[in-house]
C-alpha atoms as a PDB file:
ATOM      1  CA  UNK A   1       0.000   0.000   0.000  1.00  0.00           C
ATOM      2  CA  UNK A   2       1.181   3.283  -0.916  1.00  0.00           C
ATOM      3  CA  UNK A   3       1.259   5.531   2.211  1.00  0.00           C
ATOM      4  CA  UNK A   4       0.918   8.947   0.330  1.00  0.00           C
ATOM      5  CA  UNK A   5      -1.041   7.480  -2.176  1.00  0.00           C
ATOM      6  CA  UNK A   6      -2.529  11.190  -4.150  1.00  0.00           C
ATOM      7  CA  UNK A   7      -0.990  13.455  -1.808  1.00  0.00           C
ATOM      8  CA  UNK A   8       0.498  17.021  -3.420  1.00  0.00           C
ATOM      9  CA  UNK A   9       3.852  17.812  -1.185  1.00  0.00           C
ATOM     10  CA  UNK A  10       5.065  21.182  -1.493  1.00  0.00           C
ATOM     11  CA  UNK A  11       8.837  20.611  -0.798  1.00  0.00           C
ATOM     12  CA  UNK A  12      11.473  23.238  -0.305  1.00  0.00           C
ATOM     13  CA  UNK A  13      15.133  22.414  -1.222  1.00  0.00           C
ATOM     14  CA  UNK A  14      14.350  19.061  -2.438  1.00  0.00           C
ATOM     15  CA  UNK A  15      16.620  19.366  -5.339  1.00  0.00           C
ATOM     16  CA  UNK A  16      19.927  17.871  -3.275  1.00  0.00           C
ATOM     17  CA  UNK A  17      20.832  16.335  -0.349  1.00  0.00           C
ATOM     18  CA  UNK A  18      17.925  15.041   1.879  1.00  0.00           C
ATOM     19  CA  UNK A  19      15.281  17.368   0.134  1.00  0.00           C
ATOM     20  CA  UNK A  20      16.255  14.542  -3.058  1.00  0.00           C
ATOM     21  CA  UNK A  21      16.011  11.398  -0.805  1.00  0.00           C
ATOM     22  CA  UNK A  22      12.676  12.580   0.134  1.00  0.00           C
ATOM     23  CA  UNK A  23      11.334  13.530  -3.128  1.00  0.00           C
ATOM     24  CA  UNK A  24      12.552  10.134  -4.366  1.00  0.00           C
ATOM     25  CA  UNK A  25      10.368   8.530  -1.488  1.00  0.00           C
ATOM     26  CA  UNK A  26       7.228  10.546  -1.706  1.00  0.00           C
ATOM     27  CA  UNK A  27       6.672  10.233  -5.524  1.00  0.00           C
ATOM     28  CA  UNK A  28       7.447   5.856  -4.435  1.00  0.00           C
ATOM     29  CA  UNK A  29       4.792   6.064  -2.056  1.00  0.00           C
ATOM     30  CA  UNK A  30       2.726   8.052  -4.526  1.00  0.00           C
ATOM     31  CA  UNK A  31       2.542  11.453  -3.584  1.00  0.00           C
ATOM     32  CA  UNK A  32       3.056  14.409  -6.529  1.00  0.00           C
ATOM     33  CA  UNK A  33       6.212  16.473  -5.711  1.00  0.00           C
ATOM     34  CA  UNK A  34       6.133  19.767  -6.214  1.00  0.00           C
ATOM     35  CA  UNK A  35      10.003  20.709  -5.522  1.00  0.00           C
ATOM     36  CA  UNK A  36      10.446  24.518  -5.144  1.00  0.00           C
ATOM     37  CA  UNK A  37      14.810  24.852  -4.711  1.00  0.00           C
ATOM     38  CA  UNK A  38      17.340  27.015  -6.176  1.00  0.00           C
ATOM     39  CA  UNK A  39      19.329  27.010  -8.810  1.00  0.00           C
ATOM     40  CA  UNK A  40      17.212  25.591 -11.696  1.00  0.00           C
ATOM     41  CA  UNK A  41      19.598  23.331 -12.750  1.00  0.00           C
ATOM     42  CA  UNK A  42      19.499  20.263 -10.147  1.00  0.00           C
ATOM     43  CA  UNK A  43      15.580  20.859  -9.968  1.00  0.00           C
ATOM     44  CA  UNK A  44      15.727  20.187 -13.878  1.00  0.00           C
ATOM     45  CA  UNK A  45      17.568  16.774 -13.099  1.00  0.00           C
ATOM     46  CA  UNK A  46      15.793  16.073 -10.190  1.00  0.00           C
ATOM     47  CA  UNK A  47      12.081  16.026 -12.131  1.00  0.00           C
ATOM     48  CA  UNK A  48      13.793  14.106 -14.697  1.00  0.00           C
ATOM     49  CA  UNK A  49      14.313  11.220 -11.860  1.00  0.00           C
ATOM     50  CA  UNK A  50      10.572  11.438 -10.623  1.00  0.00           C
ATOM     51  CA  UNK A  51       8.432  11.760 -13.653  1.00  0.00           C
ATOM     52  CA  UNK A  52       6.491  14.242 -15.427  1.00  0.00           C
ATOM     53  CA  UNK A  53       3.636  14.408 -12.951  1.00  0.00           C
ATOM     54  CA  UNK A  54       5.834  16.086 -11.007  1.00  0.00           C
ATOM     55  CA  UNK A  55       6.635  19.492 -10.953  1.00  0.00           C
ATOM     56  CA  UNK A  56      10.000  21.538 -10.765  1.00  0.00           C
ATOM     57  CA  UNK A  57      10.026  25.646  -9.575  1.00  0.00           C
ATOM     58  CA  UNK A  58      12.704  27.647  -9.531  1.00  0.00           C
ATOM     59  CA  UNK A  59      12.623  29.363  -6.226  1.00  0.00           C
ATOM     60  CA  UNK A  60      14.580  31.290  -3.701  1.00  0.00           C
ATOM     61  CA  UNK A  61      12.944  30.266  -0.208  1.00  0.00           C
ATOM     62  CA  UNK A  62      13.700  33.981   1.621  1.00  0.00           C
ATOM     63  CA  UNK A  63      11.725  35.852  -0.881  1.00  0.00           C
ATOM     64  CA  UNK A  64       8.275  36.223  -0.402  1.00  0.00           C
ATOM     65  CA  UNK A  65       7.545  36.824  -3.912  1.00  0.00           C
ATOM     66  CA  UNK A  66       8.480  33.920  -5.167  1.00  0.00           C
ATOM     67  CA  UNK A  67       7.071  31.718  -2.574  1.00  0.00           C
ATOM     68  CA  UNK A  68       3.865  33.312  -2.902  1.00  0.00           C
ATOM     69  CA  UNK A  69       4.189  32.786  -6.813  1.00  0.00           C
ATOM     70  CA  UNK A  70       5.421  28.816  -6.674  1.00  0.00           C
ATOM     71  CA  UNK A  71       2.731  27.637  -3.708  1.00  0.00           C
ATOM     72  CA  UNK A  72       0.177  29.255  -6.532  1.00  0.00           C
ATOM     73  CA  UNK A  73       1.617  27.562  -9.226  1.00  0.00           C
ATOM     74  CA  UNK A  74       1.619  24.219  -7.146  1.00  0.00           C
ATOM     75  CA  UNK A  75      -2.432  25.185  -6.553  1.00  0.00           C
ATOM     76  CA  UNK A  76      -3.131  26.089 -10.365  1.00  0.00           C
ATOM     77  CA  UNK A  77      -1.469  23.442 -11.474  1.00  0.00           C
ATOM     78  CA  UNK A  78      -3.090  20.895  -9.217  1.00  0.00           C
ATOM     79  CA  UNK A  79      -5.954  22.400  -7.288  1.00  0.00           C
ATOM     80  CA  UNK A  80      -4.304  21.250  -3.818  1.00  0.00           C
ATOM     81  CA  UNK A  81      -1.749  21.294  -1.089  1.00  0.00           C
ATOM     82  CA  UNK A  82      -1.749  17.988   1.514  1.00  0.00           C
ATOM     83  CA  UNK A  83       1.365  19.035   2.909  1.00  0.00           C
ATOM     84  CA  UNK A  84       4.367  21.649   3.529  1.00  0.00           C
ATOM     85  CA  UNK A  85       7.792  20.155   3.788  1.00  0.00           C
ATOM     86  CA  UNK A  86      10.276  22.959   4.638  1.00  0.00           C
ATOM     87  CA  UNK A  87      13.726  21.397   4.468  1.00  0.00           C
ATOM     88  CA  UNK A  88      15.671  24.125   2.568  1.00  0.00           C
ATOM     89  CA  UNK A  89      18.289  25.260   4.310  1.00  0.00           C
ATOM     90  CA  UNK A  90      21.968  26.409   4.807  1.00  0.00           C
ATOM     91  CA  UNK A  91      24.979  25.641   7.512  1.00  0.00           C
ATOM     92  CA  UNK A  92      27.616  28.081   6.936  1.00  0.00           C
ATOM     93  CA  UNK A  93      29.589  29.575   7.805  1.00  0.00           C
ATOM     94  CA  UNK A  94      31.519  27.721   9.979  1.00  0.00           C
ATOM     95  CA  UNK A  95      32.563  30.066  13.051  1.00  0.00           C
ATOM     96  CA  UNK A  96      31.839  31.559  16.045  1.00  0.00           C
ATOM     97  CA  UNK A  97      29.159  33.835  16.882  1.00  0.00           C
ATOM     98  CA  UNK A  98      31.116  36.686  17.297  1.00  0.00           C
ATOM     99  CA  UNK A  99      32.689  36.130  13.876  1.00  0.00           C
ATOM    100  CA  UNK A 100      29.636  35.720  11.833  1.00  0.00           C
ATOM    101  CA  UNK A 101      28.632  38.792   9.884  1.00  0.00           C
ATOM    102  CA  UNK A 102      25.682  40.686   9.758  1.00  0.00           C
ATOM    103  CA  UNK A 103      25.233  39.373   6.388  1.00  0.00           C
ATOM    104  CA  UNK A 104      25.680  35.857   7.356  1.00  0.00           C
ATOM    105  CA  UNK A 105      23.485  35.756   9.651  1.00  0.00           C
ATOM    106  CA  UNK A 106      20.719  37.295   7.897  1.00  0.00           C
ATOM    107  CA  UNK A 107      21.439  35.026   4.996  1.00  0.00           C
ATOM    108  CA  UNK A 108      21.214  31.982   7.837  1.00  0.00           C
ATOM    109  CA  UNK A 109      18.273  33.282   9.531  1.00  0.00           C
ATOM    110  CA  UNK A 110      16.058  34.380   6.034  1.00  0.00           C
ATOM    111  CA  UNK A 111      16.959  30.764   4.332  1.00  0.00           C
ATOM    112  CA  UNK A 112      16.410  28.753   7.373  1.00  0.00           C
ATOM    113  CA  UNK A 113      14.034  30.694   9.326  1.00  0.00           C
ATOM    114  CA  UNK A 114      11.718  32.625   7.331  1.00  0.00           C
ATOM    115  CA  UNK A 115      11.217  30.597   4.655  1.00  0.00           C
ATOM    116  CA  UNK A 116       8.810  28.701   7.112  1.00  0.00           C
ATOM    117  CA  UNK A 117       6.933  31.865   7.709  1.00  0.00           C
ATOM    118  CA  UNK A 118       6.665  32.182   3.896  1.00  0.00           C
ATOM    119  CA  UNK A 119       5.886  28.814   3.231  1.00  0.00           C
ATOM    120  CA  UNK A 120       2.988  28.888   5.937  1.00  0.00           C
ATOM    121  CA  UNK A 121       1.661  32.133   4.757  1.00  0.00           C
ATOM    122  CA  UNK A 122       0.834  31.405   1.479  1.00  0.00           C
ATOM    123  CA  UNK A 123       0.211  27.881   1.833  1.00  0.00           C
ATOM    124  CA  UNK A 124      -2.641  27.991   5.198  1.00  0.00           C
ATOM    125  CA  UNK A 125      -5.114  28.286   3.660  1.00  0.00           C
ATOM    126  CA  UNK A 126      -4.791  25.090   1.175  1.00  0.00           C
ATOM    127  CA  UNK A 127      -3.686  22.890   4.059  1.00  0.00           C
ATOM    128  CA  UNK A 128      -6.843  24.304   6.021  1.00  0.00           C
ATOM    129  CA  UNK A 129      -8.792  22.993   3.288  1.00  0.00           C
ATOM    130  CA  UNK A 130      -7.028  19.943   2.884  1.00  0.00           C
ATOM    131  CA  UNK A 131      -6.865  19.478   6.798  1.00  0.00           C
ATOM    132  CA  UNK A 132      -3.061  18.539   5.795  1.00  0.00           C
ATOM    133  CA  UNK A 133       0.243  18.991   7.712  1.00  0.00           C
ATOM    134  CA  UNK A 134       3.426  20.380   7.756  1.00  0.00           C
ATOM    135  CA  UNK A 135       6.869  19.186   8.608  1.00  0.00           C
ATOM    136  CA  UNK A 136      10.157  20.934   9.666  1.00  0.00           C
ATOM    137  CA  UNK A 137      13.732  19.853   9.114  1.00  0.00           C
ATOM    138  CA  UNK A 138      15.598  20.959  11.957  1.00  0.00           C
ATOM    139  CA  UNK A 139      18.923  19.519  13.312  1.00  0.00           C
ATOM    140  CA  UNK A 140      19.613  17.750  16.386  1.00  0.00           C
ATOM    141  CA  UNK A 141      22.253  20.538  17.189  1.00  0.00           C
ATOM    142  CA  UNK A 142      19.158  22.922  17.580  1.00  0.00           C
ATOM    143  CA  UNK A 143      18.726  21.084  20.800  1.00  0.00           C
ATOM    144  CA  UNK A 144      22.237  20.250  22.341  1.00  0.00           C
ATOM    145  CA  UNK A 145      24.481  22.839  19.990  1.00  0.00           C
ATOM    146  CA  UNK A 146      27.632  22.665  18.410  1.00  0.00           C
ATOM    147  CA  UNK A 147      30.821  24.657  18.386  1.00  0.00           C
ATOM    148  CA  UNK A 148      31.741  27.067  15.571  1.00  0.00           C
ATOM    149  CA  UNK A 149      28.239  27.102  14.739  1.00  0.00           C
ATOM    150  CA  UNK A 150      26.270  29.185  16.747  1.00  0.00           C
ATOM    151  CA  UNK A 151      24.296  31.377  14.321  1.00  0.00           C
ATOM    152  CA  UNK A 152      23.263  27.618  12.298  1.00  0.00           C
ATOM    153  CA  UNK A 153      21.776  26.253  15.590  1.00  0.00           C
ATOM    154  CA  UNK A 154      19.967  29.368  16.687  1.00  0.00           C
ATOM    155  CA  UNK A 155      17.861  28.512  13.235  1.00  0.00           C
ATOM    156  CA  UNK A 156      17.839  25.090  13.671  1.00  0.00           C
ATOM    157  CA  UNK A 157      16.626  25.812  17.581  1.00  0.00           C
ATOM    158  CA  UNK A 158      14.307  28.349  16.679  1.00  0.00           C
ATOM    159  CA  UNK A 159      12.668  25.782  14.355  1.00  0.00           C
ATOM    160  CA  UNK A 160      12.107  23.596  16.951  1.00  0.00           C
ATOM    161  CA  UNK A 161      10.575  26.040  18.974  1.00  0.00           C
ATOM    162  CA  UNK A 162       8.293  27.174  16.058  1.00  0.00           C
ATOM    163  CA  UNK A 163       7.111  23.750  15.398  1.00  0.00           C
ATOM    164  CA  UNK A 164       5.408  23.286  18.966  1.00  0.00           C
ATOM    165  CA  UNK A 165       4.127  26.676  18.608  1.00  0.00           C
ATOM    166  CA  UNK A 166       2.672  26.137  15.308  1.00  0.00           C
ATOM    167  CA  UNK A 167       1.254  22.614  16.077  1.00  0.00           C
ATOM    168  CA  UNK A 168      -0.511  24.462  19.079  1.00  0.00           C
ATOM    169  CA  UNK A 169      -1.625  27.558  16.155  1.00  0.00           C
ATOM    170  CA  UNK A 170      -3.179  25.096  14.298  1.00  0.00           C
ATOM    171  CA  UNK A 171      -4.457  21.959  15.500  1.00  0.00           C
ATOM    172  CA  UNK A 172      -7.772  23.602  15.626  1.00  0.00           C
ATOM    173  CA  UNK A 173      -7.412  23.817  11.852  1.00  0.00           C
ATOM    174  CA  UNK A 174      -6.767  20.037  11.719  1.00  0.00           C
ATOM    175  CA  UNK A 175      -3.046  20.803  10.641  1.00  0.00           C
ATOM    176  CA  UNK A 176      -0.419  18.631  11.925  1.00  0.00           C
ATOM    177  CA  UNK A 177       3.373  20.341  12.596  1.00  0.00           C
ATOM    178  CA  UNK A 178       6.061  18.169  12.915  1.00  0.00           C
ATOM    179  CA  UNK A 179      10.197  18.145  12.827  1.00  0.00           C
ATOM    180  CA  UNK A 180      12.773  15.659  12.191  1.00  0.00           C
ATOM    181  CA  UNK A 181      16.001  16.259  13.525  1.00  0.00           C
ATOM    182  CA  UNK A 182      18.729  14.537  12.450  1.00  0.00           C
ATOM    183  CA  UNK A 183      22.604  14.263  13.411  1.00  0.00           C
ATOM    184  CA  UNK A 184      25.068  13.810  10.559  1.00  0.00           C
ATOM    185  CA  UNK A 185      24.059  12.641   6.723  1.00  0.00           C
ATOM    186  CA  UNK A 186      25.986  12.442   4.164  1.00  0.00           C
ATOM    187  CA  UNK A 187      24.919  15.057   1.585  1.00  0.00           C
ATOM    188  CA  UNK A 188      26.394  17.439  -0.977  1.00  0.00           C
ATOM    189  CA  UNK A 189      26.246  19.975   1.837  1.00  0.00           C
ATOM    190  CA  UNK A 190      27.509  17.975   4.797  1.00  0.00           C
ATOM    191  CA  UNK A 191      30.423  16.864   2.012  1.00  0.00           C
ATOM    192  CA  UNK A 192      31.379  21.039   1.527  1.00  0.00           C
ATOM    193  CA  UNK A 193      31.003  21.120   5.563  1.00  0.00           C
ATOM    194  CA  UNK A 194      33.763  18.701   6.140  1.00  0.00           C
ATOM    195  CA  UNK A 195      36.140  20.655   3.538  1.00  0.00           C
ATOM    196  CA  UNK A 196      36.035  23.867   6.347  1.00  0.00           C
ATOM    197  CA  UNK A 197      36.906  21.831   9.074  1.00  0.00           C
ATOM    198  CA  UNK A 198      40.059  21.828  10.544  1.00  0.00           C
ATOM    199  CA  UNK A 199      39.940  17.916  10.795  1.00  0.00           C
ATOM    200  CA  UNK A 200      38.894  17.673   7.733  1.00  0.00           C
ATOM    201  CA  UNK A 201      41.056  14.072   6.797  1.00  0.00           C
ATOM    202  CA  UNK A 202      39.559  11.958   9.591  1.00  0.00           C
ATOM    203  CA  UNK A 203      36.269  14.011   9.350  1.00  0.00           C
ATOM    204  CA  UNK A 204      34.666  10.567   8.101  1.00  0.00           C
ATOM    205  CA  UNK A 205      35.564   8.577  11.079  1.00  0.00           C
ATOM    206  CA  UNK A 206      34.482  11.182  13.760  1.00  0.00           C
ATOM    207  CA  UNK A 207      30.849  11.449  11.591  1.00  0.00           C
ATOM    208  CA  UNK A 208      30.413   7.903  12.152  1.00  0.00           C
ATOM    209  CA  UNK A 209      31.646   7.589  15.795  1.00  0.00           C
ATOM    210  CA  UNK A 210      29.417  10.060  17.025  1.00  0.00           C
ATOM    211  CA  UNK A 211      26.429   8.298  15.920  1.00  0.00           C
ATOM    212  CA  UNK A 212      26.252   5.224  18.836  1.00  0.00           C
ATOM    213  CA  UNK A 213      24.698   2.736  15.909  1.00  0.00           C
ATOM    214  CA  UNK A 214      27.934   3.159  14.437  1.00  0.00           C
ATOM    215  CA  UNK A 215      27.508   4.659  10.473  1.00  0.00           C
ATOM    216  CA  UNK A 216      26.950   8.369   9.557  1.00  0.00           C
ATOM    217  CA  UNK A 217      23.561   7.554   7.046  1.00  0.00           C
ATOM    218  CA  UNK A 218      22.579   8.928   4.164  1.00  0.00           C
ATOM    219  CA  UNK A 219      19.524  10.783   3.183  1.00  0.00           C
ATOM    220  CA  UNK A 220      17.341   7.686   2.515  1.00  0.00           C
ATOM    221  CA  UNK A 221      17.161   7.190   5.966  1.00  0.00           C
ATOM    222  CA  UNK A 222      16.049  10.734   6.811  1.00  0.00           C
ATOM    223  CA  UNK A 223      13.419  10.319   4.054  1.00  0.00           C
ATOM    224  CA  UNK A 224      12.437   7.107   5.491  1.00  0.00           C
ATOM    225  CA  UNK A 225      10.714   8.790   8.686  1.00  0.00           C
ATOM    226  CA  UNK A 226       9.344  11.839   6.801  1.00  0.00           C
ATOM    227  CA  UNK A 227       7.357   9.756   4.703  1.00  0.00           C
ATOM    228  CA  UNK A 228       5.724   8.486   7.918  1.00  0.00           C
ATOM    229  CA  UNK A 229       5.261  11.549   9.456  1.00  0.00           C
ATOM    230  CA  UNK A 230       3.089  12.769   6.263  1.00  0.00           C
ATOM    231  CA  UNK A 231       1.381  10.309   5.851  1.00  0.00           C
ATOM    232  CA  UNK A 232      -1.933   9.180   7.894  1.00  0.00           C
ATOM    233  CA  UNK A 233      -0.001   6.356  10.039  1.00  0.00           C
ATOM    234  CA  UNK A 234       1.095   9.621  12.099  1.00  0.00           C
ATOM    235  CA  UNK A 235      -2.507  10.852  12.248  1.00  0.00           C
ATOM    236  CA  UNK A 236      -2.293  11.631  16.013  1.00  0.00           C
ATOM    237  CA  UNK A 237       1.191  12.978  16.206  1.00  0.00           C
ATOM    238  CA  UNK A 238       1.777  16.443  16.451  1.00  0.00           C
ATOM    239  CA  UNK A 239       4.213  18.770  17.504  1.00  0.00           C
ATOM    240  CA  UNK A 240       7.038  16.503  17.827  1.00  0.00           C
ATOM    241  CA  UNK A 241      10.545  17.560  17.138  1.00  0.00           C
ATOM    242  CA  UNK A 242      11.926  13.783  16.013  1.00  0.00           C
ATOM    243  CA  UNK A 243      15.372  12.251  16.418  1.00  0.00           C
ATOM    244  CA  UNK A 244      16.653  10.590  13.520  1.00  0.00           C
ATOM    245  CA  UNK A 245      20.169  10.429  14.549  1.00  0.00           C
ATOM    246  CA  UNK A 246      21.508   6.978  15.458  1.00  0.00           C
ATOM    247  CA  UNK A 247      21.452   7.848  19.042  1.00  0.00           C
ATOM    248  CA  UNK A 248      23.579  10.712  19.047  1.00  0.00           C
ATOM    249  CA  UNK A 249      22.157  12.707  21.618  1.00  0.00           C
ATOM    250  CA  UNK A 250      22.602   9.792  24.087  1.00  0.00           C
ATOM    251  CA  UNK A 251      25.640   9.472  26.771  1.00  0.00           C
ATOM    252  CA  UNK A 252      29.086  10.625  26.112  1.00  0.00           C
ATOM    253  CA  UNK A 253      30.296  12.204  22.908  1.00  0.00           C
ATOM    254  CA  UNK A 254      33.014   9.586  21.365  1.00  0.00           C
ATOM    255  CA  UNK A 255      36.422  11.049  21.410  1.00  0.00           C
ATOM    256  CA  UNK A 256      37.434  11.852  17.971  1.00  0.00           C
END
């Protein structure tokens, strides 16, 4: 059985990364993908991998313009929204708060941050209608931090935060609000991560160690857990900011 069997999923940043893994999963389980990610070109290759039901928009997640624009493409184009998965986002710079510029921050705090507000704005009312949900990915740093990266966890805690506020907004409205956090995955932009660190030859190693079940993933299993949070097995959970990190945030940190 397909769990998103007809379901239209409005996905930021699915282009790359874990966005891909989970477009590759809904559009298994049956869902249309609408992936709205910038720059054009890995959307273009992306929809190629899906199908043609599917739909690719160029889109740059901080402007409300375009936001507003692709969530009324998504509705023209298939007269519904079941769900809102905001997983666009950025990690760098790599640094210390007091080292991050005013434009870094803003860049970290518009892509990561208010792209949810965008995303919610112009897409409440079709989830209203549709009585459909929206889910979050955050980071497990957002809860227990992480050195040299303090402006990238106060987005990534902020989102955690917003989810429980937003489940709260809007489970009147039938809406279910939900985050997956997860530790280390091996994607495109974990891969230019490791490259700034000062470790950066046995960066492999330490991404596996601190994960207790022994192996940094890769997006598949991410996409794995998102696919039952949209779907209706998760009916009755709301508001829940989910680990999907090996057991990282349990015990000791593993010397690198």
């Amino acid at each position: 059985m397909e769990l998103l069997s007809g379901k239209v999923i409005f996905l930021t940043g699915g282009s790359m990364g874990i966005g891909l893994e989970c477009a590759k999963s809904y559009a298994k389980e049956g869902a249309i993908v609408v992936i709205a990610a910038y720059p054009a070109g890995p959307i273009t290759t992306a929809i190629e991998l899906l199908g043609s039901k599917h739909l690719g928009i160029s889109c740059d997640v901080s402007d409300a313009g375009q936001v507003a624009d692709a969530i009324q493409k998504t509705l023209d184009k298939y007269g519904r929204i079941d769900a809102i998965h905001n997983n666009a986002g950025i990690a760098s710079p790599s640094k210390p708060l007091h080292e991050t510029s005013d434009e870094e921050w803003d860049q970290l705090m518009n892509v990561n941050l208010k792209s949810v507000l965008l995303t919610t704005r112009y897409g409440f009312k079709a989830l209203q209608k549709s009585k459909g949900c929206i889910l979050n990915t955050s980071s497990l740093v957002g809860d227990i931090g992480q050195e040299n990266h303090a402006a990238y966890t106060a987005t990534k805690g902020g989102m955690n935060a917003l989810t429980k506020s937003m489940a709260l907004d809007y489970a009147k409205d039938k809406i279910r609000v939900n985050a997956v956090m997860p530790a280390g995955v091996w994607t495109p932009m974990l891969r230019e991560w490791s490259k700034e660190q000062s470790n950066a030859s046995s960066i492999e190693k330490y991404l596996d160690d601190i994960h207790p079940l022994g192996y940094c993933p890769d997006g598949d299993a991410i996409a794995d857990a998102c696919v039952f949070l949209l779907s209706d097995k998760a009916r009755f959970i709301t508001g829940t900011t989910l680990a999907v990190s090996g057991g990282a945030e349990l015990g000791y940190r593993r010397s690198e």
